[in-house]
C-alpha atoms as a PDB file:
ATOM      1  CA  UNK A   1      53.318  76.550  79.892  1.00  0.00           C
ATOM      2  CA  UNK A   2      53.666  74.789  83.616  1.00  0.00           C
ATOM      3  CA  UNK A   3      49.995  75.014  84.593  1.00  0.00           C
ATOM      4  CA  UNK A   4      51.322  73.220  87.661  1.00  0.00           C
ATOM      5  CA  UNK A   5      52.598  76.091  88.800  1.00  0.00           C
ATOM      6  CA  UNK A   6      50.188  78.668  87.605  1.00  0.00           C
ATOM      7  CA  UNK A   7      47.918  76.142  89.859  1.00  0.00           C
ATOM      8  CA  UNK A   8      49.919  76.849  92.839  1.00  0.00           C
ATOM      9  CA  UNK A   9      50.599  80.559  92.544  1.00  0.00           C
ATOM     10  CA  UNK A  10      46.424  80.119  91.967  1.00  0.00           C
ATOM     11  CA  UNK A  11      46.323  78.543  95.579  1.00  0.00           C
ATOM     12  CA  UNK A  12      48.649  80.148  97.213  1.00  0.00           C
ATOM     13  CA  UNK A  13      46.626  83.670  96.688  1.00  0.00           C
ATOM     14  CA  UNK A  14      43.752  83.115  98.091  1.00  0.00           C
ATOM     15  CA  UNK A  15      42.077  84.052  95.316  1.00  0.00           C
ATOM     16  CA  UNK A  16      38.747  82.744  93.652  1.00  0.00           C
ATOM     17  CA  UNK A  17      39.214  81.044  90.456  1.00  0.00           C
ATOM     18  CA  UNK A  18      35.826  83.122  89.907  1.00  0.00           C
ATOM     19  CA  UNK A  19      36.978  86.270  91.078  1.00  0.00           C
ATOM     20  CA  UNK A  20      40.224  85.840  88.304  1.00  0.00           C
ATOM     21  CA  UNK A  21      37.813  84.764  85.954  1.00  0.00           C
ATOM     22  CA  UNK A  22      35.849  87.761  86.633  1.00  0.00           C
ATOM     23  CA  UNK A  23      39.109  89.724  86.325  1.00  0.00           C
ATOM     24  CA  UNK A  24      39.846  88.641  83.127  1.00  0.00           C
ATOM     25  CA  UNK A  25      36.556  88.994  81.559  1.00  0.00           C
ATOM     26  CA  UNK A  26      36.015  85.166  80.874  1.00  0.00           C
ATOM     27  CA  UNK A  27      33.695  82.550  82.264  1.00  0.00           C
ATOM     28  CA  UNK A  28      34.395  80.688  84.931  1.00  0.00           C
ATOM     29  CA  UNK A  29      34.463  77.455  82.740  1.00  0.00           C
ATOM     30  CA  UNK A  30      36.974  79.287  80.349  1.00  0.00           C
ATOM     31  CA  UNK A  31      39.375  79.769  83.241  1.00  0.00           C
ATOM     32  CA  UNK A  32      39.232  76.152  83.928  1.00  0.00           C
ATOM     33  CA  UNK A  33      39.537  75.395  80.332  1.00  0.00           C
ATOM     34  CA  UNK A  34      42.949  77.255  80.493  1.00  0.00           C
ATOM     35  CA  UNK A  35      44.112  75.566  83.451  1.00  0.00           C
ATOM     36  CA  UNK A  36      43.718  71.993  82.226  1.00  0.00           C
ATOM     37  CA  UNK A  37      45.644  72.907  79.357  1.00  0.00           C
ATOM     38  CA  UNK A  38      42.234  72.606  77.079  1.00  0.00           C
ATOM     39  CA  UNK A  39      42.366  75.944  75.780  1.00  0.00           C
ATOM     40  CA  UNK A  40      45.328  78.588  75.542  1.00  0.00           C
ATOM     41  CA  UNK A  41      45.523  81.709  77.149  1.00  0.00           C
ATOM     42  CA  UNK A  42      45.906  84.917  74.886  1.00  0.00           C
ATOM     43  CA  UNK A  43      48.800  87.632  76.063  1.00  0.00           C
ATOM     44  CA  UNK A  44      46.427  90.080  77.723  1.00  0.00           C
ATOM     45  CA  UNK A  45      44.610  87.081  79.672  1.00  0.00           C
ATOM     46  CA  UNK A  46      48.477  86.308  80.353  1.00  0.00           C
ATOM     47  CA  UNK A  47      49.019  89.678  81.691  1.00  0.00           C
ATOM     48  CA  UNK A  48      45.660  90.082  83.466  1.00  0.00           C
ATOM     49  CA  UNK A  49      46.304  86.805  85.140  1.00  0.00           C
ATOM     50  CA  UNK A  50      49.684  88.104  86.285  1.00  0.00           C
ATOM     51  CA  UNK A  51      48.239  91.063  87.742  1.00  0.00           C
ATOM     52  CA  UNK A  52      45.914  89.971  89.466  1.00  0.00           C
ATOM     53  CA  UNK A  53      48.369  87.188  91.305  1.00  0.00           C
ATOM     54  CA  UNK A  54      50.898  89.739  91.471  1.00  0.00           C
ATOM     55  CA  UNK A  55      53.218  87.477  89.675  1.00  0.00           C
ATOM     56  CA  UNK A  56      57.282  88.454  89.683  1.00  0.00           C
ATOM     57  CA  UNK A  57      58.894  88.451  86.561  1.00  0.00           C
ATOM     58  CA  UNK A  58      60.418  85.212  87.257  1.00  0.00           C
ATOM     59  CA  UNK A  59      57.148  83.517  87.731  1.00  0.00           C
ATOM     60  CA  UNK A  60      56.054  84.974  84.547  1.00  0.00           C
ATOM     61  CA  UNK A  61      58.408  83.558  82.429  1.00  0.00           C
ATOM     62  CA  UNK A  62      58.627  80.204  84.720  1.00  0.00           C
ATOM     63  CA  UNK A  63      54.533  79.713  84.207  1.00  0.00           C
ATOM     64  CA  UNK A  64      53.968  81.111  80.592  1.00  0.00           C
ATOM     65  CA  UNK A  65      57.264  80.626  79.206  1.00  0.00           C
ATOM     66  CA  UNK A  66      58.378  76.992  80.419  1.00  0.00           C
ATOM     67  CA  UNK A  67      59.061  75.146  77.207  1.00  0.00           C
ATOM     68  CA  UNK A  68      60.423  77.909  75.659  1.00  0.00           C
ATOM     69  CA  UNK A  69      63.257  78.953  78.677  1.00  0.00           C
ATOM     70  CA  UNK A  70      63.473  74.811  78.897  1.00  0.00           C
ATOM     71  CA  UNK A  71      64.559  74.390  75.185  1.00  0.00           C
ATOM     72  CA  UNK A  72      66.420  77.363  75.171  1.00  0.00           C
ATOM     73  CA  UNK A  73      68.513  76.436  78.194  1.00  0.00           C
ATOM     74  CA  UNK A  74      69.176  72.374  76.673  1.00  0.00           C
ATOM     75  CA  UNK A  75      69.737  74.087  73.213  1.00  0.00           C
ATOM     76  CA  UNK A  76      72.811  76.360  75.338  1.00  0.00           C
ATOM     77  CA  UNK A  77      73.613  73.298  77.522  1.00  0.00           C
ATOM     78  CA  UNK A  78      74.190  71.196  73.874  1.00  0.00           C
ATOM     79  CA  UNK A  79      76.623  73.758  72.361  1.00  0.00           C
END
């Protein structure tokens, strides 16, 4: 997961970490829990999250999908 750039989409919105909180039917401390990496987001928090930013599906798979595109692509790039 690249909470980095979750983070940024985050800023970028001009959204209140409450207000996605709110969105996604978790505490305000939960959301913050997710975004230091603490505790893992579940796929409909995923999608909520997504909505709500009106993520591409690019940024999807670039935010929830990092290690798994980035070990995919060096697994390609070895063969």
């Amino acid at each position: 997961m690249n909470l980095e750039l979750l983070n940024k989409k985050i800023q970028e919105s001009f959204i209140s970490k409450s207000e996605i909180a709110s969105a996604m039917k978790i505490t305000r401390q939960g959301l913050f829990n997710k975004l230091s990496g603490t505790t893992e987001f579940t796929v409909s928090e995923m999608n909520c999250i997504a909505e709500v930013l009106s993520l591409t599906a690019e940024e999807r798979y670039r935010i929830f999908f990092a290690d798994y595109v980035d070990k995919s692509a060096n697994k390609k790039a070895a063969n």
